[in-house]
PDB file of N, CA and C in Angstrom:
ATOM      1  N   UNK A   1       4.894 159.838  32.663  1.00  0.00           N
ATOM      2  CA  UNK A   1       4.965 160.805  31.591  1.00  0.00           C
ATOM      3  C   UNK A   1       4.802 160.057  30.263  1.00  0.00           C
ATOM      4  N   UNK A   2       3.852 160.524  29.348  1.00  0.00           N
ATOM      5  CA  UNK A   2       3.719 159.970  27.900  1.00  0.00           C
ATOM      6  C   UNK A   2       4.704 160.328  27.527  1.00  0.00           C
ATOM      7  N   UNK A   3       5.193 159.555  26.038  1.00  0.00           N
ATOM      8  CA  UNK A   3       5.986 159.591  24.987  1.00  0.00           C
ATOM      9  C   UNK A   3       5.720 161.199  24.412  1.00  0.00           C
ATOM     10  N   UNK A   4       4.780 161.608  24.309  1.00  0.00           N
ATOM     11  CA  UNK A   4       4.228 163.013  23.788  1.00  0.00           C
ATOM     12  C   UNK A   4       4.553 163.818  24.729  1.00  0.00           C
ATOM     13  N   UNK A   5       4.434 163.689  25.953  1.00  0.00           N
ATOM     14  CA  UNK A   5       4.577 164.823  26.891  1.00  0.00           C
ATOM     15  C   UNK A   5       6.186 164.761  27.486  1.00  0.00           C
ATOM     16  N   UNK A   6       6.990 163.730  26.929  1.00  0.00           N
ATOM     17  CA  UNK A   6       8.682 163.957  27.601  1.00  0.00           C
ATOM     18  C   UNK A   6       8.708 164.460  25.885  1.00  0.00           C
ATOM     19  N   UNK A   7       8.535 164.500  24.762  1.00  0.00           N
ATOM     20  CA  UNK A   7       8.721 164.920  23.363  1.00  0.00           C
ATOM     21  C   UNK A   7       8.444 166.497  23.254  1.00  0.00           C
ATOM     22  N   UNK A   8       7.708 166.801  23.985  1.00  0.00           N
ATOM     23  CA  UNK A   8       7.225 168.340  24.393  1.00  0.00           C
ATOM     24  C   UNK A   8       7.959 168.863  25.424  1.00  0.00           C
ATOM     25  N   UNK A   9       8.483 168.202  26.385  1.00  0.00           N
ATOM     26  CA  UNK A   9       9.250 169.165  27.345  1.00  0.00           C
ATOM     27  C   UNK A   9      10.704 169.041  26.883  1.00  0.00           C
ATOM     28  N   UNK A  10      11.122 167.654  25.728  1.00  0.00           N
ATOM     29  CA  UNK A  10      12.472 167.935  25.256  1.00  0.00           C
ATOM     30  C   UNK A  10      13.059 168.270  24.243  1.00  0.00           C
ATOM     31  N   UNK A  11      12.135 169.101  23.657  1.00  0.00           N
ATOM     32  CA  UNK A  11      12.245 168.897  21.929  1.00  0.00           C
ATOM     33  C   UNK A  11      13.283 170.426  21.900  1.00  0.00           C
ATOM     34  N   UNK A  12      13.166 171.682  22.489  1.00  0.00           N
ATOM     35  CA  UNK A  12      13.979 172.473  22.614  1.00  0.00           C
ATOM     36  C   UNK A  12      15.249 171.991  22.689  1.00  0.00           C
ATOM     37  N   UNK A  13      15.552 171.369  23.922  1.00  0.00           N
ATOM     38  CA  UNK A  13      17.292 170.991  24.320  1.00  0.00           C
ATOM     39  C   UNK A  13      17.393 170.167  23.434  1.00  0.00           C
ATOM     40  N   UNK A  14      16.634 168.916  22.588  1.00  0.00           N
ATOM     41  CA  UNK A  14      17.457 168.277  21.969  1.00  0.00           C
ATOM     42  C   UNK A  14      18.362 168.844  20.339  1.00  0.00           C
ATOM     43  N   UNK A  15      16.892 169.978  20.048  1.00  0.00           N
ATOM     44  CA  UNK A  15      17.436 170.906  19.240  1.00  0.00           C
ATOM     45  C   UNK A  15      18.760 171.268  18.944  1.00  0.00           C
ATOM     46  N   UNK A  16      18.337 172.260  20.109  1.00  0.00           N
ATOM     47  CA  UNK A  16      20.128 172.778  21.095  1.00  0.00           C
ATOM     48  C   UNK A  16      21.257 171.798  20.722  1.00  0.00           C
ATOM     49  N   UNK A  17      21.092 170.789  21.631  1.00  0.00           N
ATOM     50  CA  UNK A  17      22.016 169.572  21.730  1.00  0.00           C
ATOM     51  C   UNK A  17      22.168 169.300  19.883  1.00  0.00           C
ATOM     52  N   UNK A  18      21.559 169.021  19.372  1.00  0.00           N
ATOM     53  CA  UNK A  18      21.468 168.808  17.745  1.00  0.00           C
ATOM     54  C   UNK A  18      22.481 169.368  16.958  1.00  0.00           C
ATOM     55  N   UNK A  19      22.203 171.020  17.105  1.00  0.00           N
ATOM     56  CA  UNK A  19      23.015 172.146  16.298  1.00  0.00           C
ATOM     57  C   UNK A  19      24.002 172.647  16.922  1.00  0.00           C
ATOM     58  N   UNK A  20      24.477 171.971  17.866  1.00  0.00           N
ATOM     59  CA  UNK A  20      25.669 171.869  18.875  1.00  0.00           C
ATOM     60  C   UNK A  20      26.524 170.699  18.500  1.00  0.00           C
ATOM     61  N   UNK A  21      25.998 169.766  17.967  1.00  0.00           N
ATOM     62  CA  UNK A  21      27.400 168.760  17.488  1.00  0.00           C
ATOM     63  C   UNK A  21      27.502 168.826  15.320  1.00  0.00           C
ATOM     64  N   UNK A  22      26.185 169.547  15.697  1.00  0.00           N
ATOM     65  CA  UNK A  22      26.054 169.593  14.099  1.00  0.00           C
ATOM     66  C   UNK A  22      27.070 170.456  14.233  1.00  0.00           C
ATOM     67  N   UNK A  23      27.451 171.398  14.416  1.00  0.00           N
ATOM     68  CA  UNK A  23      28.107 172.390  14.385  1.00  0.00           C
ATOM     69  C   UNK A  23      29.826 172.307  14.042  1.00  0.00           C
ATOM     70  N   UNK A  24      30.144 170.876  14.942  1.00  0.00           N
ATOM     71  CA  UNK A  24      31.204 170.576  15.003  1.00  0.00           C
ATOM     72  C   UNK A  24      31.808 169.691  13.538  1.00  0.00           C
ATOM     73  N   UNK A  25      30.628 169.509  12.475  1.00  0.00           N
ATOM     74  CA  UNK A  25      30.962 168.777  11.887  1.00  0.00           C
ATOM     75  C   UNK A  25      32.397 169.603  10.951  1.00  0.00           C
ATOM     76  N   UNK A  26      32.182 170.798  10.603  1.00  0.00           N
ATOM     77  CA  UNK A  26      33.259 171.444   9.389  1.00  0.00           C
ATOM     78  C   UNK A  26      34.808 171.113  10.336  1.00  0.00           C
ATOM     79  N   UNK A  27      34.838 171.326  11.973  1.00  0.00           N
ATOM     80  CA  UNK A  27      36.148 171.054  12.629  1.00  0.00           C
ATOM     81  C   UNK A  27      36.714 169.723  12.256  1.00  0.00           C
ATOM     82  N   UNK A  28      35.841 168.828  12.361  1.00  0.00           N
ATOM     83  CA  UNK A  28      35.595 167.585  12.824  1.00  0.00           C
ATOM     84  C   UNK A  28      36.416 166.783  11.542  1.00  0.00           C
ATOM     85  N   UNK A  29      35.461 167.409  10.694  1.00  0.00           N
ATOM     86  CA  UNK A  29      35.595 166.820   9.026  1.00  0.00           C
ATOM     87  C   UNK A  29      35.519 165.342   9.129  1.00  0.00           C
ATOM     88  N   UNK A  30      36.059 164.593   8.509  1.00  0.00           N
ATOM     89  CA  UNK A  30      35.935 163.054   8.232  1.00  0.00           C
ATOM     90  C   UNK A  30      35.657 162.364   9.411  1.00  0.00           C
ATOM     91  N   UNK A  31      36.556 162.970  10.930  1.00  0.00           N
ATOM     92  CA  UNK A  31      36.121 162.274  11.869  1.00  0.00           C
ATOM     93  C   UNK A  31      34.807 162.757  12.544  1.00  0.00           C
ATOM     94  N   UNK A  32      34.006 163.189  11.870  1.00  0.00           N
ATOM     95  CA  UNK A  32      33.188 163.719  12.285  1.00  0.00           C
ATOM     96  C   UNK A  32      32.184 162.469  12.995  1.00  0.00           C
ATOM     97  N   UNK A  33      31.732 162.024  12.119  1.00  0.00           N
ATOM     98  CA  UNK A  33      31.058 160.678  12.048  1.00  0.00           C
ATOM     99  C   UNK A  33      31.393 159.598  13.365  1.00  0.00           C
ATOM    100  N   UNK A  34      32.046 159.412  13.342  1.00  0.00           N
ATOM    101  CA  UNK A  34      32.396 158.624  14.240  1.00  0.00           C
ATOM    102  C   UNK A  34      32.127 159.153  15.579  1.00  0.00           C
ATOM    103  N   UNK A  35      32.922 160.744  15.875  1.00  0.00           N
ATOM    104  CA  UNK A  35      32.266 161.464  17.039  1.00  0.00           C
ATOM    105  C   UNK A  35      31.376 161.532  17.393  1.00  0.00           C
ATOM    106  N   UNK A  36      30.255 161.747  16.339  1.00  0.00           N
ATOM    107  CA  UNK A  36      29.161 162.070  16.761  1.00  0.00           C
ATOM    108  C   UNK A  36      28.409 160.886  17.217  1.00  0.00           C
ATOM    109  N   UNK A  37      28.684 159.913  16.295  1.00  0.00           N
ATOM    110  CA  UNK A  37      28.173 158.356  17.277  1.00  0.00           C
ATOM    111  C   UNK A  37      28.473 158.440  18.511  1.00  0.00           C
ATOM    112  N   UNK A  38      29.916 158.475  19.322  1.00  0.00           N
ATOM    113  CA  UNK A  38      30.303 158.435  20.431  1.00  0.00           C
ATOM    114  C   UNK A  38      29.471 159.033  21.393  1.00  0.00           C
ATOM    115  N   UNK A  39      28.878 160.997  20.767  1.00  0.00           N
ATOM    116  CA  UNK A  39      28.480 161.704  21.480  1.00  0.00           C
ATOM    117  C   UNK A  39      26.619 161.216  21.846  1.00  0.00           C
ATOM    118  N   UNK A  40      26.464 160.502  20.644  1.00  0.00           N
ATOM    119  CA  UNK A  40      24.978 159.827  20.768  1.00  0.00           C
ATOM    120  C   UNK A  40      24.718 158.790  21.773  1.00  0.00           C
ATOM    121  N   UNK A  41      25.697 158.135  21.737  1.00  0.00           N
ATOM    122  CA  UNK A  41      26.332 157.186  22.640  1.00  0.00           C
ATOM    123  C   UNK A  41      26.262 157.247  24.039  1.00  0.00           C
ATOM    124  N   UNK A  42      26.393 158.702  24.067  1.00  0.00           N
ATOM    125  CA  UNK A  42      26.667 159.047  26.179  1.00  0.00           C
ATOM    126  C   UNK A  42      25.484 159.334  26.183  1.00  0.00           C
ATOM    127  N   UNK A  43      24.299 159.762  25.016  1.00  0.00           N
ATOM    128  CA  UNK A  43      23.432 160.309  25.607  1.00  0.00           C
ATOM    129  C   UNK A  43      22.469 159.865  26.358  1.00  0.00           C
ATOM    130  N   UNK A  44      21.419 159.965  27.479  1.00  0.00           N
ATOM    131  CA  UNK A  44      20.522 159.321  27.927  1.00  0.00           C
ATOM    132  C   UNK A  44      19.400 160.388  28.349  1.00  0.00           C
ATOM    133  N   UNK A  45      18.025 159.819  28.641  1.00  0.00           N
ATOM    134  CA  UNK A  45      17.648 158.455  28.209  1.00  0.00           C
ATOM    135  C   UNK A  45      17.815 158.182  26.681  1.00  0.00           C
ATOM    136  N   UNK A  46      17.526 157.012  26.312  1.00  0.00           N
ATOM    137  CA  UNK A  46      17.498 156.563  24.767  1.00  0.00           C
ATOM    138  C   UNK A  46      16.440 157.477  23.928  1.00  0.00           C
ATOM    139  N   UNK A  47      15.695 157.575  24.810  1.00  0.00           N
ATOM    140  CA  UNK A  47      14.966 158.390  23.891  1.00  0.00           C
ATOM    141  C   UNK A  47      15.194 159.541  23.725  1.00  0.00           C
ATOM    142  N   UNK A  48      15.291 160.499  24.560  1.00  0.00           N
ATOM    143  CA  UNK A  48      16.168 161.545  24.312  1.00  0.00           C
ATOM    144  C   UNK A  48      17.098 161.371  23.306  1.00  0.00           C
ATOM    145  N   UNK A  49      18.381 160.804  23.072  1.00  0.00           N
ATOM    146  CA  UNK A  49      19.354 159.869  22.183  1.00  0.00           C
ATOM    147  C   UNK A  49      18.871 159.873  20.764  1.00  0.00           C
ATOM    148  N   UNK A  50      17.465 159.743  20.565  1.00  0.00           N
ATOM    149  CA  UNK A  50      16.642 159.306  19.613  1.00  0.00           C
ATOM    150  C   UNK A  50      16.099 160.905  19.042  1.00  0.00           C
ATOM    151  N   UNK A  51      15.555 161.575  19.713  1.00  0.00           N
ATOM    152  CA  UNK A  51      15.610 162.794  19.288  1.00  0.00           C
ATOM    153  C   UNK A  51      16.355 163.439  18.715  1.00  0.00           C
ATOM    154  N   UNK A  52      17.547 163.658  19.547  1.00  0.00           N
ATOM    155  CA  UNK A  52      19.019 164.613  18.841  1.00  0.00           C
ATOM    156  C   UNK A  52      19.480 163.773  17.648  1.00  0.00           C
ATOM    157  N   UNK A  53      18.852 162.475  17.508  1.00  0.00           N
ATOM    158  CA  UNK A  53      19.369 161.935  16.137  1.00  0.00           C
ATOM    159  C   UNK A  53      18.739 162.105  14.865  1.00  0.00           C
ATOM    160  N   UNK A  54      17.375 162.357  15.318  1.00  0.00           N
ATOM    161  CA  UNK A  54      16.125 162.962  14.108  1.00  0.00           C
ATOM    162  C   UNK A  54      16.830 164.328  13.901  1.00  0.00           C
ATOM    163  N   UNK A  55      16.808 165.016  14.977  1.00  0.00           N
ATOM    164  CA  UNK A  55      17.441 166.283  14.799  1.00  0.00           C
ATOM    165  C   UNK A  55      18.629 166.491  14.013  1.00  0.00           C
ATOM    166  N   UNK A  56      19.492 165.588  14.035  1.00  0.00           N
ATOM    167  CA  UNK A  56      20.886 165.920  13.437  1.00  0.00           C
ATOM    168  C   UNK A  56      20.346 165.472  11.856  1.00  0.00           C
ATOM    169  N   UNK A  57      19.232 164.479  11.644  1.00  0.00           N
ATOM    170  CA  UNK A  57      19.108 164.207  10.276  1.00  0.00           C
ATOM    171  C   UNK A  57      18.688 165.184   9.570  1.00  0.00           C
ATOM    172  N   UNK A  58      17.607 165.808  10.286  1.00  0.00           N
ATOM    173  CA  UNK A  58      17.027 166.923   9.558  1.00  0.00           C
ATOM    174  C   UNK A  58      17.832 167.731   9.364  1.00  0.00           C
ATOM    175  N   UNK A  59      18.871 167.934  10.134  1.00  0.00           N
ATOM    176  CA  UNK A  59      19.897 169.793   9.728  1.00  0.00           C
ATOM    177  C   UNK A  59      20.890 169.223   8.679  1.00  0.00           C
ATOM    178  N   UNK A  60      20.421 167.616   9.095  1.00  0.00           N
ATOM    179  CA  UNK A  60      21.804 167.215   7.268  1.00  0.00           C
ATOM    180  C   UNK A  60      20.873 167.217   6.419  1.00  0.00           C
ATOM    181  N   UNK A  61      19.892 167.357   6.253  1.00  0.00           N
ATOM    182  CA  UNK A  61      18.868 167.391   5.096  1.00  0.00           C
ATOM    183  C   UNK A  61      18.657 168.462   4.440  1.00  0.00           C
ATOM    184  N   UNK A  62      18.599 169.492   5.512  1.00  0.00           N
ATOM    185  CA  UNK A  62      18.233 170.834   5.561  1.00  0.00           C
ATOM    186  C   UNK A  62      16.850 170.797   5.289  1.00  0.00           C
ATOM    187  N   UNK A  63      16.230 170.121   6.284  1.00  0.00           N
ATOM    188  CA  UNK A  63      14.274 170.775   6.587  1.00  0.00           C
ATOM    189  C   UNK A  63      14.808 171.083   7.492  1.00  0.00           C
ATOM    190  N   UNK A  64      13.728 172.145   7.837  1.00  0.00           N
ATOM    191  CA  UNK A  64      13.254 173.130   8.561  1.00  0.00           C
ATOM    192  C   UNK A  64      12.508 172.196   9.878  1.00  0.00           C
ATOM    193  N   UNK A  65      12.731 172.650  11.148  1.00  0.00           N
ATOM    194  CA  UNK A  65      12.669 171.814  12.173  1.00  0.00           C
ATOM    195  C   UNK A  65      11.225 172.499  12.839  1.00  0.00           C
ATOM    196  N   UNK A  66       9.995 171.490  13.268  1.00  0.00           N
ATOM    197  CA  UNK A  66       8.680 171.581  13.572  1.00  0.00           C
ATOM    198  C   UNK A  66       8.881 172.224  14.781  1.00  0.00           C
ATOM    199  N   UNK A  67       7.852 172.631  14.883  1.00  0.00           N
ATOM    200  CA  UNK A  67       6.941 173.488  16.079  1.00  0.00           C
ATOM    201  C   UNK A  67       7.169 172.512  16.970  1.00  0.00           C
TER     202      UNK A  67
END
């Protein structure tokens, strides 16, 4: 499987996965940060890992997330 074609079949769930810990940040508050490393942490593969982390940048940015 290309880099492009596991990026296309995972870009939904990592979304998901994304605005699912994003979510937790207002509970979380200060320890937020740290959690969410942890939760990046379990994730696998790395690349996958690598996704939900673009993802979480962008929803702290607030762009609007690609096609």
């Amino acid at each position: 499987m290309t880099r492009s074609e596991f990026h296309q079949q995972h870009l939904e769930q990592a979304q998901a996965k994304a605005a699912e810990l994003f979510a937790r940040r207002t509970d979380l508050k200060g320890a937020w940060l740290g959690w969410v490393a942890g939760q990046l942490y379990s994730l696998s593969p790395a690349e996958y890992a690598s996704m939900v982390r673009r993802e979480l940048q962008r929803l702290q940015e607030g762009t609007p997330a690609s096609p």
